[in-house]
N, C-alpha and C. Protein backbone atom coordinates (compact mmCIF):
# COMPACT_ATOMS: atom_id res chain seq x y z
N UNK A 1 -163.13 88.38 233.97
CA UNK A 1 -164.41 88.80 234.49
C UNK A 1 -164.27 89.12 235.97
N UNK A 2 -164.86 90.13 236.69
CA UNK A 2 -164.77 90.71 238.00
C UNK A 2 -165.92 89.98 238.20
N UNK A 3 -165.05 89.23 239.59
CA UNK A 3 -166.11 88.66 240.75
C UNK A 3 -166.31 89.20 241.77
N UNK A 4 -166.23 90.80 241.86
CA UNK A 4 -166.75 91.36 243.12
C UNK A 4 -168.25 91.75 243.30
N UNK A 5 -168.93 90.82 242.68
CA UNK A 5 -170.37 91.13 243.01
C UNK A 5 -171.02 91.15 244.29
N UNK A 6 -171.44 91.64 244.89
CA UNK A 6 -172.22 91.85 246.35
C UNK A 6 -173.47 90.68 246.18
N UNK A 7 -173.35 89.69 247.58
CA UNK A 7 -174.41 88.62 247.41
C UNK A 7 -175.18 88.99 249.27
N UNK A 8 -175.83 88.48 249.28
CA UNK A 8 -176.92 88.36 249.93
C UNK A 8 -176.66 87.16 251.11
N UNK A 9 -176.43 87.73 252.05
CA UNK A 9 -175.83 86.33 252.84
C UNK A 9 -176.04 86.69 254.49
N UNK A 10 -176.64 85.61 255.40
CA UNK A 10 -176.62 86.24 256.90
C UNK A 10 -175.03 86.32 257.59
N UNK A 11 -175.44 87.26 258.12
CA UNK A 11 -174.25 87.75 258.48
C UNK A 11 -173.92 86.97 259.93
N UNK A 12 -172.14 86.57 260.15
CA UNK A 12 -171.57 85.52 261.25
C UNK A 12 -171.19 86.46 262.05
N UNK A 13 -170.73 88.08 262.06
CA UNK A 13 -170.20 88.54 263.01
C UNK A 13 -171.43 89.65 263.27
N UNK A 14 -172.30 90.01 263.33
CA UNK A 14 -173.45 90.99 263.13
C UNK A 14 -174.72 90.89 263.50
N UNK A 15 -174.81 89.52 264.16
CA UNK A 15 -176.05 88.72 264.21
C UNK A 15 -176.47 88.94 266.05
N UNK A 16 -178.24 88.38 266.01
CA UNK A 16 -178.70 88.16 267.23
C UNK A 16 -178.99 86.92 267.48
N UNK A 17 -179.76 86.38 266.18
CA UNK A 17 -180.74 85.67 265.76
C UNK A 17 -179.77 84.12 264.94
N UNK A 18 -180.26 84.37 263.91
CA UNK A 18 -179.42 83.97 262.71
C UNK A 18 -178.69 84.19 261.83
N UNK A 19 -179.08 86.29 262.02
CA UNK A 19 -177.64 87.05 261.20
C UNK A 19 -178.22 87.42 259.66
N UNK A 20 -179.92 86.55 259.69
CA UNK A 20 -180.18 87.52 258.61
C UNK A 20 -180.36 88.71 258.42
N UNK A 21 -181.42 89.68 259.52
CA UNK A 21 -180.80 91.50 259.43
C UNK A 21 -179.62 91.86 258.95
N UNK A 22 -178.39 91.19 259.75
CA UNK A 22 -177.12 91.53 260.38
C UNK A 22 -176.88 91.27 258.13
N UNK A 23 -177.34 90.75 257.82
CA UNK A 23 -176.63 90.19 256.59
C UNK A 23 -177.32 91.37 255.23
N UNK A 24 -178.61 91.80 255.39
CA UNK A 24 -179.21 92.38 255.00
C UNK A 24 -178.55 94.00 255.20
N UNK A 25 -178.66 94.38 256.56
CA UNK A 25 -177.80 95.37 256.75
C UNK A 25 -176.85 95.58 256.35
N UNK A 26 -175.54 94.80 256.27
CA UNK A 26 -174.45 94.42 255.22
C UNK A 26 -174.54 94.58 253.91
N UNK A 27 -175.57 94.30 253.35
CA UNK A 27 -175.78 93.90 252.15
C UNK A 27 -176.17 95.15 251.67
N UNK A 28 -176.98 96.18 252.21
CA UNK A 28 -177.76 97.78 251.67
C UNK A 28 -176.93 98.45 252.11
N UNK A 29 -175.61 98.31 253.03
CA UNK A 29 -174.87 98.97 253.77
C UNK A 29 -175.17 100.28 254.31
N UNK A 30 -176.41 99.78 255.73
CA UNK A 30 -177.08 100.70 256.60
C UNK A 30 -176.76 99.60 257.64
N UNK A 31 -177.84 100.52 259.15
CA UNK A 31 -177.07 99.90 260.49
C UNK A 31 -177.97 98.65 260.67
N UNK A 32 -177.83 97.96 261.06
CA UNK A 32 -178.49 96.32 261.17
C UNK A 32 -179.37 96.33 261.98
N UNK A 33 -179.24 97.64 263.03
CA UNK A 33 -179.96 98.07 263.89
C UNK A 33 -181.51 97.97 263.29
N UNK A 34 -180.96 99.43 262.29
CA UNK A 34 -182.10 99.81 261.61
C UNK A 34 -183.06 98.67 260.94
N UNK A 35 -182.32 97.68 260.39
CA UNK A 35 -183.10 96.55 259.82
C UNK A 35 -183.85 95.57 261.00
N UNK A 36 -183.35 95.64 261.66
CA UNK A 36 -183.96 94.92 262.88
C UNK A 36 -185.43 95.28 263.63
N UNK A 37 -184.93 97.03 263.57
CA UNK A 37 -186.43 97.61 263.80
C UNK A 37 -187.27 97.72 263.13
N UNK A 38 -186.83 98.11 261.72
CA UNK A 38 -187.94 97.60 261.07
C UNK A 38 -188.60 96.56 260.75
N UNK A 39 -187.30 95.65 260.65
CA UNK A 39 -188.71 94.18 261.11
C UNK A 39 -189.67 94.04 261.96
N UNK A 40 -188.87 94.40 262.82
CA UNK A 40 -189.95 94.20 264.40
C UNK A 40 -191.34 94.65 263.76
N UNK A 41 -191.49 95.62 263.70
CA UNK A 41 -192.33 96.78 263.38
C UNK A 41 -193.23 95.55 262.34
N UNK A 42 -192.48 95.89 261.26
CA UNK A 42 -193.60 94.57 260.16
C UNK A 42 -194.02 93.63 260.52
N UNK A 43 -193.14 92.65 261.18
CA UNK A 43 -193.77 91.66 262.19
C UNK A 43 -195.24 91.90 262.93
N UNK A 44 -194.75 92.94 263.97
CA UNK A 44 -195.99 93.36 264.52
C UNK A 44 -197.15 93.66 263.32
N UNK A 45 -197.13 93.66 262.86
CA UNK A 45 -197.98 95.03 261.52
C UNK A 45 -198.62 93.70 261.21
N UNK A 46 -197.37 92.84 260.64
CA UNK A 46 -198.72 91.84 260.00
C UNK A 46 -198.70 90.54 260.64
N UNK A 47 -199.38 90.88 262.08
CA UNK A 47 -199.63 89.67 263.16
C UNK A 47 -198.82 88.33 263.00
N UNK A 48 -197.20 88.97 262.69
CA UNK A 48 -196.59 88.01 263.35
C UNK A 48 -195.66 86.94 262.08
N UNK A 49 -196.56 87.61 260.52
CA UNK A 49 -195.75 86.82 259.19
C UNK A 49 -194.56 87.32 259.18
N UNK A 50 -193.64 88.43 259.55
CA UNK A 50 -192.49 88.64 259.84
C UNK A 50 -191.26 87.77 260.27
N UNK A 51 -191.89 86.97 261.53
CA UNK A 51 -191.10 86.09 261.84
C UNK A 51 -190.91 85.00 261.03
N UNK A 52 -192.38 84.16 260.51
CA UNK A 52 -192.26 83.03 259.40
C UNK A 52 -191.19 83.43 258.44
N UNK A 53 -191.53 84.78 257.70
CA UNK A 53 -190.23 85.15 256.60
C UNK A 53 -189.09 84.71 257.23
N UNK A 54 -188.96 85.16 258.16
CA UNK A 54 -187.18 85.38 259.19
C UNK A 54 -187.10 84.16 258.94
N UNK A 55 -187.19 83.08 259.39
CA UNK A 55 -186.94 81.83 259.72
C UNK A 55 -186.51 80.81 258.50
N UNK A 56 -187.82 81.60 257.30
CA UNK A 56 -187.25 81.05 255.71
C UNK A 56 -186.00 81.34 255.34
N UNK A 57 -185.87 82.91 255.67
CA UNK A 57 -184.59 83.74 255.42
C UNK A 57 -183.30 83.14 255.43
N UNK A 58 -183.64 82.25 256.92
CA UNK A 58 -182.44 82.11 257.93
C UNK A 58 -182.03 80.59 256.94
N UNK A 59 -183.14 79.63 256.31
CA UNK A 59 -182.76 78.76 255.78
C UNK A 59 -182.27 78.72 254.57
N UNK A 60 -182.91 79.93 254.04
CA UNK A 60 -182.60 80.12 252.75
C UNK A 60 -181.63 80.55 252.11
N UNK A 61 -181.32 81.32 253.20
CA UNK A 61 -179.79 82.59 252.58
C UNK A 61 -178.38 81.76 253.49
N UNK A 62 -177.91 82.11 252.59
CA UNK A 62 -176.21 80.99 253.09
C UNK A 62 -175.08 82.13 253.67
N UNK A 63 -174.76 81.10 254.72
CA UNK A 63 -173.69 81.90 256.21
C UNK A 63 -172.53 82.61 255.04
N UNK A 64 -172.34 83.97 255.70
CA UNK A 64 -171.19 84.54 255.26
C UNK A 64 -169.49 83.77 255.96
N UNK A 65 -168.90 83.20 254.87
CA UNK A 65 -167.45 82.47 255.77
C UNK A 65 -166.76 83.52 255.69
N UNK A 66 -166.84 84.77 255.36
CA UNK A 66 -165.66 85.89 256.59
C UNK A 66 -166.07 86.18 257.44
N UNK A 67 -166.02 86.25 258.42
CA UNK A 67 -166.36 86.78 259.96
C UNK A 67 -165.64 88.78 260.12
N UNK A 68 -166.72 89.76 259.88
CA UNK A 68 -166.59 90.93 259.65
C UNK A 68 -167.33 91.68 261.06
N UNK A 69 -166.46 91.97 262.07
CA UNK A 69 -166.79 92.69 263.26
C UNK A 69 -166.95 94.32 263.03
């Protein structure tokens, strides 16, 4: 059985925060940038539940152990 399945994980070399964008970005393989701004953006949009998500995110989703610069 092939275990190269793509998982969902914050990213250790990609990060500002906690590396969930950075992991997300990774994960849709677009710029982390881009995920970043668009958070911002939603954040703002919906007074600020953006960040609460982030923070679940950050607990929820498990550290990538390769370090990918």
């Amino acid at each position: 059985m092939n275990n190269d399945m793509k998982k969902l994980m914050r990213s250790r070399g990609n990060r500002m925060i906690c590396g969930v964008c950075g992991g997300i970005g990774e994960y849709l393989n677009i710029d982390p940038t881009l995920v970043r701004l668009i958070w911002a953006i939603c954040s703002v949009a919906s007074l600020g539940m953006g960040l609460l998500v982030y923070f679940i995110a950050a607990v929820v989703m498990p550290e990538n152990d390769d370090i990918v610069m």
